[in-house]
Protein backbone atom coordinates (compact mmCIF):
# COMPACT_ATOMS: atom_id res chain seq x y z
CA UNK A 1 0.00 0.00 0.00
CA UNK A 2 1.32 3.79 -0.77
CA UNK A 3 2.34 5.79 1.76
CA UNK A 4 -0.32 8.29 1.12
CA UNK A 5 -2.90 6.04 1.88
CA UNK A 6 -1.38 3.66 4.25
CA UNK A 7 -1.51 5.92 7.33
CA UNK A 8 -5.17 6.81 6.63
CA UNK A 9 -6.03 3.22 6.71
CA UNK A 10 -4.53 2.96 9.70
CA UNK A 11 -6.30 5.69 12.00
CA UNK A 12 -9.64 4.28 10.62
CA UNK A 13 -8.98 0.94 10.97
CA UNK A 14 -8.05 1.34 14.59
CA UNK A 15 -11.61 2.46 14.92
CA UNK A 16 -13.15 -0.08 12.89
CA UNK A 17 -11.40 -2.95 14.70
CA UNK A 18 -13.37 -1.68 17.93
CA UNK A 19 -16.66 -1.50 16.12
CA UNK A 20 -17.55 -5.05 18.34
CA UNK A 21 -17.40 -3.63 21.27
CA UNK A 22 -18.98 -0.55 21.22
CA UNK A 23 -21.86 0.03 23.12
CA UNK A 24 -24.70 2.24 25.17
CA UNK A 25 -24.45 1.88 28.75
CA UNK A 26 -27.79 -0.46 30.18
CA UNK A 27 -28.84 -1.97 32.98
CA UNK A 28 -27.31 -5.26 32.82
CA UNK A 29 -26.24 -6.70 35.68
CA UNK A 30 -21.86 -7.24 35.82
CA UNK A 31 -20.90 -10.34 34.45
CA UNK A 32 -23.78 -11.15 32.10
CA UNK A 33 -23.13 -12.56 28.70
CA UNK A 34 -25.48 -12.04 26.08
CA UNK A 35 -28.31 -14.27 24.98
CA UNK A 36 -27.18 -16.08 21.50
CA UNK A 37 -27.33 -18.97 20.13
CA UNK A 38 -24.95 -20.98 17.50
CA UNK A 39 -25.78 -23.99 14.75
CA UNK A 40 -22.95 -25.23 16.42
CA UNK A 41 -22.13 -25.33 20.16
CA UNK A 42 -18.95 -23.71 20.78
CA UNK A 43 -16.52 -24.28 23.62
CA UNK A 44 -12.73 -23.81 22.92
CA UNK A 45 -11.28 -25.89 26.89
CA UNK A 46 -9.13 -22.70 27.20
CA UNK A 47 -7.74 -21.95 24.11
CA UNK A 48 -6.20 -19.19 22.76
CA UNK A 49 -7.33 -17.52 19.74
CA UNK A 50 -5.35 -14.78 18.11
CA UNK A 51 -6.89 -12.07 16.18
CA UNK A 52 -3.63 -10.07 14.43
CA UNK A 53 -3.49 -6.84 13.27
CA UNK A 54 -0.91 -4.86 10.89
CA UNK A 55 -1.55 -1.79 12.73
CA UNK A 56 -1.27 -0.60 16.57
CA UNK A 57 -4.58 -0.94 18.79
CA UNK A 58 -5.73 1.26 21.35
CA UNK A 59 -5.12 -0.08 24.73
CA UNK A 60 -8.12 -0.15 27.01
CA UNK A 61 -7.82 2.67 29.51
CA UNK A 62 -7.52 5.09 26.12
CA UNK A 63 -11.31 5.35 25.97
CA UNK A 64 -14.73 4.25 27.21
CA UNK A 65 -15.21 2.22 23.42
CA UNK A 66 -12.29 0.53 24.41
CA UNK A 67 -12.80 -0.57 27.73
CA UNK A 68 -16.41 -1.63 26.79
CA UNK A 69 -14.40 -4.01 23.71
CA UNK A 70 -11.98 -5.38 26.50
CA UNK A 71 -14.38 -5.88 29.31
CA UNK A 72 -17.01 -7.55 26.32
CA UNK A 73 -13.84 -9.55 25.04
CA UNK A 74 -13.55 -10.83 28.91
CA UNK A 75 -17.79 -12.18 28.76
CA UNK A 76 -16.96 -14.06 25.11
CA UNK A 77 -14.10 -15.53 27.20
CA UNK A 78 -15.92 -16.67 30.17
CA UNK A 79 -19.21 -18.04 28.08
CA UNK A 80 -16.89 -20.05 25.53
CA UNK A 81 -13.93 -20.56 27.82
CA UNK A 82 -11.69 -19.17 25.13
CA UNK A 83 -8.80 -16.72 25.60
CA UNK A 84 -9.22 -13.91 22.70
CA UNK A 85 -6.57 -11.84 22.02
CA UNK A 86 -5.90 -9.21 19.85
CA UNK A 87 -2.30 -9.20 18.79
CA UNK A 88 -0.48 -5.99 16.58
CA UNK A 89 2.38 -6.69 14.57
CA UNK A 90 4.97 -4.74 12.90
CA UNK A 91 3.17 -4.26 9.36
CA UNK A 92 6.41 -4.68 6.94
CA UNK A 93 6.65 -8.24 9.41
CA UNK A 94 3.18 -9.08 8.81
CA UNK A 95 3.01 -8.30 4.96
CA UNK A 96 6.70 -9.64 3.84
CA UNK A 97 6.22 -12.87 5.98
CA UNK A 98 2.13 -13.85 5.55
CA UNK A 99 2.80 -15.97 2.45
CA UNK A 100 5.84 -18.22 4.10
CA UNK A 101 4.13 -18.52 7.55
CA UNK A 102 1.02 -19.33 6.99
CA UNK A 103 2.32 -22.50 4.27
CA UNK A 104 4.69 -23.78 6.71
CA UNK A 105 2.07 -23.88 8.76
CA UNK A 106 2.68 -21.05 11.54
CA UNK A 107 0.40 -18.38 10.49
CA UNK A 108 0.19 -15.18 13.11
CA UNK A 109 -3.18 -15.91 14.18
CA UNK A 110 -6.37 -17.43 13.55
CA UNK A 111 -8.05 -14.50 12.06
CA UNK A 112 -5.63 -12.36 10.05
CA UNK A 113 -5.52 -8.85 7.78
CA UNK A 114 -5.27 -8.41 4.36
CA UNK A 115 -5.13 -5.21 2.46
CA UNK A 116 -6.97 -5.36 -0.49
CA UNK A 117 -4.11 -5.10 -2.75
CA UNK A 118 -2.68 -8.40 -1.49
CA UNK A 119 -5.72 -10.32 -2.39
CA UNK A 120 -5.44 -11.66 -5.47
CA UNK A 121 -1.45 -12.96 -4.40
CA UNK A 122 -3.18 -14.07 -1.40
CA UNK A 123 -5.59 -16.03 -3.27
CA UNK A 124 -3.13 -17.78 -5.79
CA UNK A 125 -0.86 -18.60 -2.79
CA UNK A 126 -3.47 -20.89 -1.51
CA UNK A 127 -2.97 -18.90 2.24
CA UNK A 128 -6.86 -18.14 2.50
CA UNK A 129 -9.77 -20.74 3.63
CA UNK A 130 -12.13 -21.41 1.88
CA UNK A 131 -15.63 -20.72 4.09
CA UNK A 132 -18.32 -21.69 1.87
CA UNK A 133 -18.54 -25.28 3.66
CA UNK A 134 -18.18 -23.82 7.30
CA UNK A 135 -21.18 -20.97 5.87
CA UNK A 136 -23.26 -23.74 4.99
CA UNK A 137 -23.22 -25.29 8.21
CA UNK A 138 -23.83 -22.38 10.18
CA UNK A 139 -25.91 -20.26 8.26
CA UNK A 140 -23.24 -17.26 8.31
CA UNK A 141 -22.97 -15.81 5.05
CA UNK A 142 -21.67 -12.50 5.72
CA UNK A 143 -24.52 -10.62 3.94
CA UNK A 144 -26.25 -8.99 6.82
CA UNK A 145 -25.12 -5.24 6.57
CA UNK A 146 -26.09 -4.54 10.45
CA UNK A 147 -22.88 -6.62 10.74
CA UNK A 148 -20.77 -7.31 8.14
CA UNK A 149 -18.64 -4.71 5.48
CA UNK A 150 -20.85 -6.04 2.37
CA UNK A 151 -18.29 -3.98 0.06
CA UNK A 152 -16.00 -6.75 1.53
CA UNK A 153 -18.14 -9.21 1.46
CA UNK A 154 -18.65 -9.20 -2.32
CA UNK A 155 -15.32 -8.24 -3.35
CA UNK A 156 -13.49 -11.23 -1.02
CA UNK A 157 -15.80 -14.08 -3.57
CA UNK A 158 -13.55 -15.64 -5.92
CA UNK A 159 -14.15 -18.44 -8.14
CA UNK A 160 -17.00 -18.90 -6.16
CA UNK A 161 -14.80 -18.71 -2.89
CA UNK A 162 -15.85 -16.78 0.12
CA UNK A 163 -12.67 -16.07 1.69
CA UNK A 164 -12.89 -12.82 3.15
CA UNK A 165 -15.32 -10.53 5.25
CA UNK A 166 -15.31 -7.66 7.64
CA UNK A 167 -17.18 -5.89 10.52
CA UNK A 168 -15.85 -2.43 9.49
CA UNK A 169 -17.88 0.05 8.37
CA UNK A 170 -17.59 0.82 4.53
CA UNK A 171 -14.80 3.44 4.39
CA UNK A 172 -15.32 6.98 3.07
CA UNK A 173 -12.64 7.91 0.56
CA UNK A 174 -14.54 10.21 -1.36
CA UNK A 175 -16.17 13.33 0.14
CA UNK A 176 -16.10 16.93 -0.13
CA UNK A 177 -14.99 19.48 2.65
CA UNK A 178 -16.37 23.47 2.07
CA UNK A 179 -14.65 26.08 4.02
CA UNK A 180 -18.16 27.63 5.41
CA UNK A 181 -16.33 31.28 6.06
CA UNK A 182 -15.31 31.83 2.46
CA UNK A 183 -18.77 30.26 1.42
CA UNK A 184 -20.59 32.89 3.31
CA UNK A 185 -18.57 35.69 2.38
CA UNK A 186 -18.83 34.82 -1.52
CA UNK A 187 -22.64 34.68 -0.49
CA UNK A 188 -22.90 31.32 -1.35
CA UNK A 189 -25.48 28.91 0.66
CA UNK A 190 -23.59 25.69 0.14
CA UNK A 191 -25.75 23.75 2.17
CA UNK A 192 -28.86 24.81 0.05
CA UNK A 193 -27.75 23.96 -3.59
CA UNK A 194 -26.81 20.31 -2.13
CA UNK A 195 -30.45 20.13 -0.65
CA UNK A 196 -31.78 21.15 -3.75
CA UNK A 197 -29.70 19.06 -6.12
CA UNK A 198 -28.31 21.78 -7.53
CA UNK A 199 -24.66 20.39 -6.78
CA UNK A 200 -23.35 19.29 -9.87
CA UNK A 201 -19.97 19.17 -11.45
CA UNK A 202 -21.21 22.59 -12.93
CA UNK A 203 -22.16 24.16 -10.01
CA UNK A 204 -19.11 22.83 -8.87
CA UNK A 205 -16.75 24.38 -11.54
CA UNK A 206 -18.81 27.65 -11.12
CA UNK A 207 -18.14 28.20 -7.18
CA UNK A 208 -15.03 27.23 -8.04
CA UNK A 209 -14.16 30.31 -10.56
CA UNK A 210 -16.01 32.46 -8.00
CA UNK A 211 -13.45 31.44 -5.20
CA UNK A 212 -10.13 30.90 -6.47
CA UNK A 213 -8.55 34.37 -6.15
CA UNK A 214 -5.15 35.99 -7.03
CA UNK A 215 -4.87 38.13 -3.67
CA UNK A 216 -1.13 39.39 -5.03
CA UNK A 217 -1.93 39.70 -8.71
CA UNK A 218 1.19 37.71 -10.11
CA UNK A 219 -0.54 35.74 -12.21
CA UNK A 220 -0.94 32.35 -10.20
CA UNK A 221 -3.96 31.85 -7.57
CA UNK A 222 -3.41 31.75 -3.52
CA UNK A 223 -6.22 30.35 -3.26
CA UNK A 224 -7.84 27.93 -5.24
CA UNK A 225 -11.63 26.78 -5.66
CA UNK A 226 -11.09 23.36 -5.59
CA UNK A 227 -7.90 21.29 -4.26
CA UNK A 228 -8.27 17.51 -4.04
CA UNK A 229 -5.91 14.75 -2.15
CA UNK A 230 -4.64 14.17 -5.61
CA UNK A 231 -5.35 13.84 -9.04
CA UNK A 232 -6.51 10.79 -9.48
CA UNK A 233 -8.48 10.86 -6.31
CA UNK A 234 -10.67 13.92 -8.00
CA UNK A 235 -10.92 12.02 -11.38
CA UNK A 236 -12.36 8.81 -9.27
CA UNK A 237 -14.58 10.91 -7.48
CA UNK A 238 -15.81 12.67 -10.68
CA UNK A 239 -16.40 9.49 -12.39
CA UNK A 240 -18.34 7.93 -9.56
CA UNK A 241 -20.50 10.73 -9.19
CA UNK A 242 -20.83 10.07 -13.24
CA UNK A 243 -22.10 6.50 -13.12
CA UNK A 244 -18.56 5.56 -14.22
CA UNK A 245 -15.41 3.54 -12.68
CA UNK A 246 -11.69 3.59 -13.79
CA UNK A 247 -11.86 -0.05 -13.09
CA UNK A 248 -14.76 -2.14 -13.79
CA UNK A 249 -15.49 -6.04 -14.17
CA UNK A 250 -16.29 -7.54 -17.26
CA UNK A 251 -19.03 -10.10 -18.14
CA UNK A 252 -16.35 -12.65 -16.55
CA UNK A 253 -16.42 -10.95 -12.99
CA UNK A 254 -12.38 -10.04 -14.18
CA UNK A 255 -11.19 -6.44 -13.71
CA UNK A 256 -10.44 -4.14 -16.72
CA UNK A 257 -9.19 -0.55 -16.94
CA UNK A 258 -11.99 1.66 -18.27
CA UNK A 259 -11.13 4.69 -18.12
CA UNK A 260 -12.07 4.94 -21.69
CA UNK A 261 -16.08 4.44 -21.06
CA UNK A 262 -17.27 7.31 -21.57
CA UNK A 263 -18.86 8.32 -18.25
CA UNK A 264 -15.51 7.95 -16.67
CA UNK A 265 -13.43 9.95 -19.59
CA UNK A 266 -15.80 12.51 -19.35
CA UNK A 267 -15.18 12.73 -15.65
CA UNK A 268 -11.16 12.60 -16.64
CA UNK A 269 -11.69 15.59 -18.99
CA UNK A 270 -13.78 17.38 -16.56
CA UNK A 271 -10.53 17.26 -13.95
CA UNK A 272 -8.19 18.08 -17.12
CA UNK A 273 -10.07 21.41 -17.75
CA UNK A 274 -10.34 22.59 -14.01
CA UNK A 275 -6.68 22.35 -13.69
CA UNK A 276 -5.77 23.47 -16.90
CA UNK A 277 -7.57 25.54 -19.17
CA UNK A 278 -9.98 27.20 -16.36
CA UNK A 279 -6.67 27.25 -13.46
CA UNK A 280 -9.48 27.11 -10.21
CA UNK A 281 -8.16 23.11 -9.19
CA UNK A 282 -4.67 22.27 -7.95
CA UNK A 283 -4.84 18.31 -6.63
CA UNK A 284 -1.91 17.15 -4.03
CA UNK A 285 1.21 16.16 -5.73
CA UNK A 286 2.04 12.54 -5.26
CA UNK A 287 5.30 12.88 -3.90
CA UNK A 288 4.15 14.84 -0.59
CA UNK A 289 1.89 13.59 2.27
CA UNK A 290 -1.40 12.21 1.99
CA UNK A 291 -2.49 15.26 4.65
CA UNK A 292 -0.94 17.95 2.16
CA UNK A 293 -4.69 18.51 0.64
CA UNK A 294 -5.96 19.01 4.15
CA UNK A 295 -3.20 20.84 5.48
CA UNK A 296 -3.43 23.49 2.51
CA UNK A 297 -7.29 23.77 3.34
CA UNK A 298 -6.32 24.43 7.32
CA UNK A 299 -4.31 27.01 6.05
CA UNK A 300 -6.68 28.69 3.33
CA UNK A 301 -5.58 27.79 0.39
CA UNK A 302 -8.36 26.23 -0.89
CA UNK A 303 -12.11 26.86 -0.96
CA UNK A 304 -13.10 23.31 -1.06
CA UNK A 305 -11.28 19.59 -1.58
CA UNK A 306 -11.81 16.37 -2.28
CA UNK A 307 -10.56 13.35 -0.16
CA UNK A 308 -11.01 10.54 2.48
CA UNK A 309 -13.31 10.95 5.92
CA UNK A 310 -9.55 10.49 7.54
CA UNK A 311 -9.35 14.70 7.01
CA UNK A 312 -11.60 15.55 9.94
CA UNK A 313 -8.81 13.99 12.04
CA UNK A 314 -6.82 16.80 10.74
CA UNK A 315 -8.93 19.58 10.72
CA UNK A 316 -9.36 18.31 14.45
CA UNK A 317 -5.77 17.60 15.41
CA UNK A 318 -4.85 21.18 13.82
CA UNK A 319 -7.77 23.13 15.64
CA UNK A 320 -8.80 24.72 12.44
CA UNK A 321 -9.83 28.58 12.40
CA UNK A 322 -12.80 28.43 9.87
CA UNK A 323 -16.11 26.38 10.05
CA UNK A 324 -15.85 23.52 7.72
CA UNK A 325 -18.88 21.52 6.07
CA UNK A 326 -18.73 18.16 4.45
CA UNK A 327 -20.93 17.51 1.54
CA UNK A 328 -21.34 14.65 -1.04
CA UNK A 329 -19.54 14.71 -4.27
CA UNK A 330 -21.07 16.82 -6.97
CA UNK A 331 -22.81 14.89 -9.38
CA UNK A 332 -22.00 14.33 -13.07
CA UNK A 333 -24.44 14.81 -16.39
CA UNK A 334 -25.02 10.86 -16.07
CA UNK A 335 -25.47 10.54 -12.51
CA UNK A 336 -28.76 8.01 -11.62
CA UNK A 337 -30.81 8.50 -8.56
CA UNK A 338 -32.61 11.28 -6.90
CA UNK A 339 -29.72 12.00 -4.47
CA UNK A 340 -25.74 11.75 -4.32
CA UNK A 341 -23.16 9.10 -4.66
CA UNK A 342 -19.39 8.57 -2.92
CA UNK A 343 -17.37 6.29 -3.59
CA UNK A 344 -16.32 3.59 -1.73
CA UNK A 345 -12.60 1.72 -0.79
CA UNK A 346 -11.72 -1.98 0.14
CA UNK A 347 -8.62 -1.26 1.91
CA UNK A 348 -8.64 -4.64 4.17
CA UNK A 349 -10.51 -7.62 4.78
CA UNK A 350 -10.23 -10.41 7.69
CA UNK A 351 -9.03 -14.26 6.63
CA UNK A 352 -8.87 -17.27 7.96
CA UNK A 353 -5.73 -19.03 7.24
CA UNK A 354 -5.72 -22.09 5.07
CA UNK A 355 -3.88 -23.97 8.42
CA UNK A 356 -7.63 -23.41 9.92
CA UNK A 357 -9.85 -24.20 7.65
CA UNK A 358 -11.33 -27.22 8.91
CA UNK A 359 -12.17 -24.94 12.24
CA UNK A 360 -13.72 -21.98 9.81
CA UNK A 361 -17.25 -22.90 11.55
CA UNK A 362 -15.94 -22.68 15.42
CA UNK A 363 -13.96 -19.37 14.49
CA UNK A 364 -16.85 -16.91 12.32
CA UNK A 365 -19.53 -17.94 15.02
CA UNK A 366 -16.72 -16.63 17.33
CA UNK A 367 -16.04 -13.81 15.02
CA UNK A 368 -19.80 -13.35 14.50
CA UNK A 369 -20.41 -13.44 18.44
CA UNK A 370 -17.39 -10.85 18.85
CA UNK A 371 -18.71 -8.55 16.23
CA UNK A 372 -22.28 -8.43 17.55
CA UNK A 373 -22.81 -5.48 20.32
CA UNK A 374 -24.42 -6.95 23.15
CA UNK A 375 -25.77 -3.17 24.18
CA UNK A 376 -27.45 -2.88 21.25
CA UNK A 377 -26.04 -0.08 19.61
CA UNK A 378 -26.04 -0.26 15.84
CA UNK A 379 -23.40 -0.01 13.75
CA UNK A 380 -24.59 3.40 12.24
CA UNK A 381 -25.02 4.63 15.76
CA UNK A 382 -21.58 3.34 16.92
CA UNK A 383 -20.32 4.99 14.34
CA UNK A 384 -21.91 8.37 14.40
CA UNK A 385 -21.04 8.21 17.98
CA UNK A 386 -17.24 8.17 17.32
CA UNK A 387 -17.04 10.98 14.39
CA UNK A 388 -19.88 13.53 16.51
CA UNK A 389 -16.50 16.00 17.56
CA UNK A 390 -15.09 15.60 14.58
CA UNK A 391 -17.66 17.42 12.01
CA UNK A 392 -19.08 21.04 13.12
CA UNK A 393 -22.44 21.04 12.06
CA UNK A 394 -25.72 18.57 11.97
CA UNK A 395 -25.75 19.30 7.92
CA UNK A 396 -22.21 17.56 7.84
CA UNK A 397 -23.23 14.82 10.23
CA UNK A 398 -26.28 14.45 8.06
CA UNK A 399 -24.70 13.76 4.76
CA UNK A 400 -21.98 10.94 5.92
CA UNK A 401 -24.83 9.18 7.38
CA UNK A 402 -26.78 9.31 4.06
CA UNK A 403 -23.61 8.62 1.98
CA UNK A 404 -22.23 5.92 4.31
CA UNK A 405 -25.57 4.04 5.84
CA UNK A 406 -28.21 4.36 2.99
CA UNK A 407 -26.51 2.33 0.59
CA UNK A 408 -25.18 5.12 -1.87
CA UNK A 409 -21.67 4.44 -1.96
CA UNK A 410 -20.04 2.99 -5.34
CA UNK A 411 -17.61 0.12 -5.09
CA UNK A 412 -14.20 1.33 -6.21
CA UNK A 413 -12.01 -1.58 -7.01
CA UNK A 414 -8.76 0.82 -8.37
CA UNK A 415 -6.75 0.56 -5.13
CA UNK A 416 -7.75 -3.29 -4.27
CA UNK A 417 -6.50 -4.24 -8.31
CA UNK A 418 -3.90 -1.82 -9.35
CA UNK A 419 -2.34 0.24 -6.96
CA UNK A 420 0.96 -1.02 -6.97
CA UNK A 421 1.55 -0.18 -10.29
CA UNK A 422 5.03 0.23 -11.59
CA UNK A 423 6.41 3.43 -13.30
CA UNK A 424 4.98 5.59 -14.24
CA UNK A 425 1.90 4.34 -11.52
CA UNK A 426 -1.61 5.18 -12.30
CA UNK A 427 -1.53 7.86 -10.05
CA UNK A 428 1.31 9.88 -11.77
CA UNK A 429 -0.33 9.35 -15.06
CA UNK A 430 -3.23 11.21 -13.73
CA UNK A 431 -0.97 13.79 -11.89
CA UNK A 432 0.32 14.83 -15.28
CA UNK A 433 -2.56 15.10 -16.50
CA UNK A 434 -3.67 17.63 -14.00
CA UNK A 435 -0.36 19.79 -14.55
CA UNK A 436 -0.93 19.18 -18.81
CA UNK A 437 1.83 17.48 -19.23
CA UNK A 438 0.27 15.07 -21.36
CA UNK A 439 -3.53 14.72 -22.42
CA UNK A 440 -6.58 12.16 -20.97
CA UNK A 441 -6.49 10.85 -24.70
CA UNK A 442 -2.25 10.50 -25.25
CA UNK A 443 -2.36 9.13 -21.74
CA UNK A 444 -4.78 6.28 -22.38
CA UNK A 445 -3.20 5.61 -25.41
CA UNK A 446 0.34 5.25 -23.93
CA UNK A 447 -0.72 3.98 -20.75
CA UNK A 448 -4.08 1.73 -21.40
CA UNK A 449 -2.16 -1.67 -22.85
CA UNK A 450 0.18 -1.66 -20.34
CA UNK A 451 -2.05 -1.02 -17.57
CA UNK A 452 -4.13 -4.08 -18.90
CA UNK A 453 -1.77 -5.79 -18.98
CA UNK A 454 -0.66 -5.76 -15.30
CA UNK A 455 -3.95 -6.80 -14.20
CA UNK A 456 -4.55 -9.46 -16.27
CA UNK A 457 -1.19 -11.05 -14.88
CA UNK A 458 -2.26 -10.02 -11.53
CA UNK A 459 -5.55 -11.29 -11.91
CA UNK A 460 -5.32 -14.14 -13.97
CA UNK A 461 -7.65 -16.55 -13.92
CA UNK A 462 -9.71 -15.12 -11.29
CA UNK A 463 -13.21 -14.00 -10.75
CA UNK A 464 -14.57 -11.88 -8.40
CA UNK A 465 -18.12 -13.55 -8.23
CA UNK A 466 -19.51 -12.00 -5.17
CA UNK A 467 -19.84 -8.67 -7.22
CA UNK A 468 -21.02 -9.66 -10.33
């Protein structure tokens, strides 16, 4: 995984890995377990069973989620008489050693990580159990949203192989942050024309030639009407509020680069003329932080940006002046449906290891059982819960409940398929395209074969059939 992204993963992750034990304080009396049943009775005489993570966890004096996960890990314990343990190791350990440990039989835990990248090497490597026989005989299928990711569930179906799922909540990668000071001093009621559906991608290029201003009149803008967390991040965004993808599946369930169909080159010219011809949109170059795009809009140089939910954390950490609003994408001439779209990421998924697979039944009712709140909080309430501090207004707070619990994000598969390109990587080809060094159309034609040509060796011979 990139640098740019690989730290975002992790803060939400953290988060998402705690989603089980979240909860709303009750009545219940100390001690009590909750009331569930499994297809098959499960009692481990003591065992240990390791649940690893690539990432640090949060210890559970850091907050009341976390003690309510440890002291609900301590009731699973005591009703199954198992020992759970969540276990962090070093992530360059954990990804340069998962292949060799888990085929010599010594895999780091019984429920491991894999970021979506690794999949299909994963896969091939024969490291991953297969769960449809251990789903059959418990009735576990991974398709009930109130629990499981179901972005991850239908991605992690190969060849007709469930091997993956998730309790995370389906990340947001793709949404739109408004500084609301330079809004209401351009007289512009932000809030409103996304109400109205009004927000379009030419709405979006007018407010942006309205707000990027030359305050020293030397030719180049201080501040620009639209930034994003890079290039290609705004073209994906663009094309997924278009009805488009830069990666789709063909009739085979197989990924291919489409960046050629033309809701998604339309979306690709769209970014080529904001940061070109019309000068209001200056994406994040790849070769500085991920946090550049929000650190810029901290600071006022841009009126609005694209990027991940991970940029409240920043506008947060950094105790930003301005009021800040966070709206859906803006949507393209092709968009379908009466309301907005974001789009969607897969950045990891939870395995069994292949040295496990005749206990897959014993371990997802255990994983089921752990992911389950016994307070009954939701997982939409759990998670509004955590992000209330981090957004300033109930508009804000509004919209990422719509775009993350109402079923309107779009599945992107670019960073799960192809983000490990070589050189140039896909992301450079669209960062000089923003900065017209070359063109959408001499890029696709330089770059399209070979691009296609690195999937199909990654992806050789399999199918994602959960998605099709």
């Amino acid at each position: 995984m990139n640098k740019r992204c690989l730290a975002a993963v992790a803060a939400a992750l953290m988060a998402a890995s705690l989603l089980g034990g979240c909860g709303k304080e009750t009545d219940k009396p100390a001690g009590s377990t909750p009331e569930s049943d499994t297809p098959v009775s499960l009692d481990f005489d003591g065992e240990e069973i390791i649940l690893t993570y690539p990432w640090d966890l949060a210890s559970p004096e850091s907050s009341p989620t976390a003690q309510r996960h440890y002291e609900y890990i301590q009731e699973l314990n005591k009703k199954y008489d198992v020992v759970i343990t969540e276990k962090s190791v070093n992530s360059s350990y954990y990804n340069n050693n998962m292949v060799t440990t888990v085929l010599s039989g010594k895999p780091m835990g019984h429920i491991m990580i894999s970021y979506g990248q690794y999949a299909a090497d994963y896969y091939e490597s024969g490291i991953m159990a297969n769960l449809n026989d251990a789903m059959q005989e418990t009735g576990i299928d991974f398709k009930d949203g109130g629990i499981y990711n179901q972005n991850i569930t239908r991605f992690c179906n190969f060849n007709g192989d469930q091997v993956g799922f998730s309790n995370s909540v389906e990340v947001q990668k793709d949404l739109w942050f408004v500084n609301l000071r330079m809004m209401e001093e351009a007289s512009i009621d932000i809030y409103d024309i996304v109400d109205s559906g009004e927000w379009t991608w030419d709405k979006a290029e007018e407010l942006g030639k309205r707000l990027t201003k030359d305050t020293n009149g030397d030719g180049t803008p201080d501040i620009y009407g639209i930034g994003a967390s890079s290039a290609q991040g705004l073209a994906e965004s663009l094309a997924s509020a278009n009805g488009g993808d830069l990666i789709r599946l063909n009739e085979e369930g197989q990924p291919v680069l489409s960046w050629n169909d033309p809701a998604s080159l339309e979306a690709i010219n769209r970014m080529y003329k904001w940061c070109t011809t019309d000068n209001i949109c200056r994406p994040s170059p790849s070769n500085q932080a991920w946090t550049q795009a929000a650190t810029d809009f901290i600071n006022g140089s841009f009126a609005m940006i694209q990027g991940p939910i991970d940029y409240l954390s920043n506008f947060q950490s950094a105790a930003m002046k301005d009021d800040f609003g966070v709206i859906p994408p803006p949507k393209g001439p092709n968009a379908e449906g009466d309301w907005y779209t974001s789009g969607g990421s897969l950045p990891f998924f939870q395995f069994i290891p292949v040295t496990y697979e005749d206990r897959a039944t014993e371990l997802i009712q255990l994983y089921q059982e752990f992911s389950v709140d016994p307070q009954g909080m939701t997982k939409e309430e759990a998670w509004e819960d955590s992000y209330l501090d981090l957004v300033r207004d109930d508009k804000s707070m509004e919209y990422l409940l719509k775009l993350g619990f109402e079923g309107r994000q779009r599945l992107s598969l670019t960073s799960a398929v192809a983000e490990n390109w070589g050189d140039p990587s896909f992301a450079v080809v669209f960062e000089n395209i923003a900065k017209n060094t070359t063109s959408p159309g001499a890029a696709i034609q330089e770059y399209g074969s070979k691009f296609q040509a690195q999937i199909d060796d990654k992806w050789n011979g399999i199918s994602m059939t959960g998605i099709r």
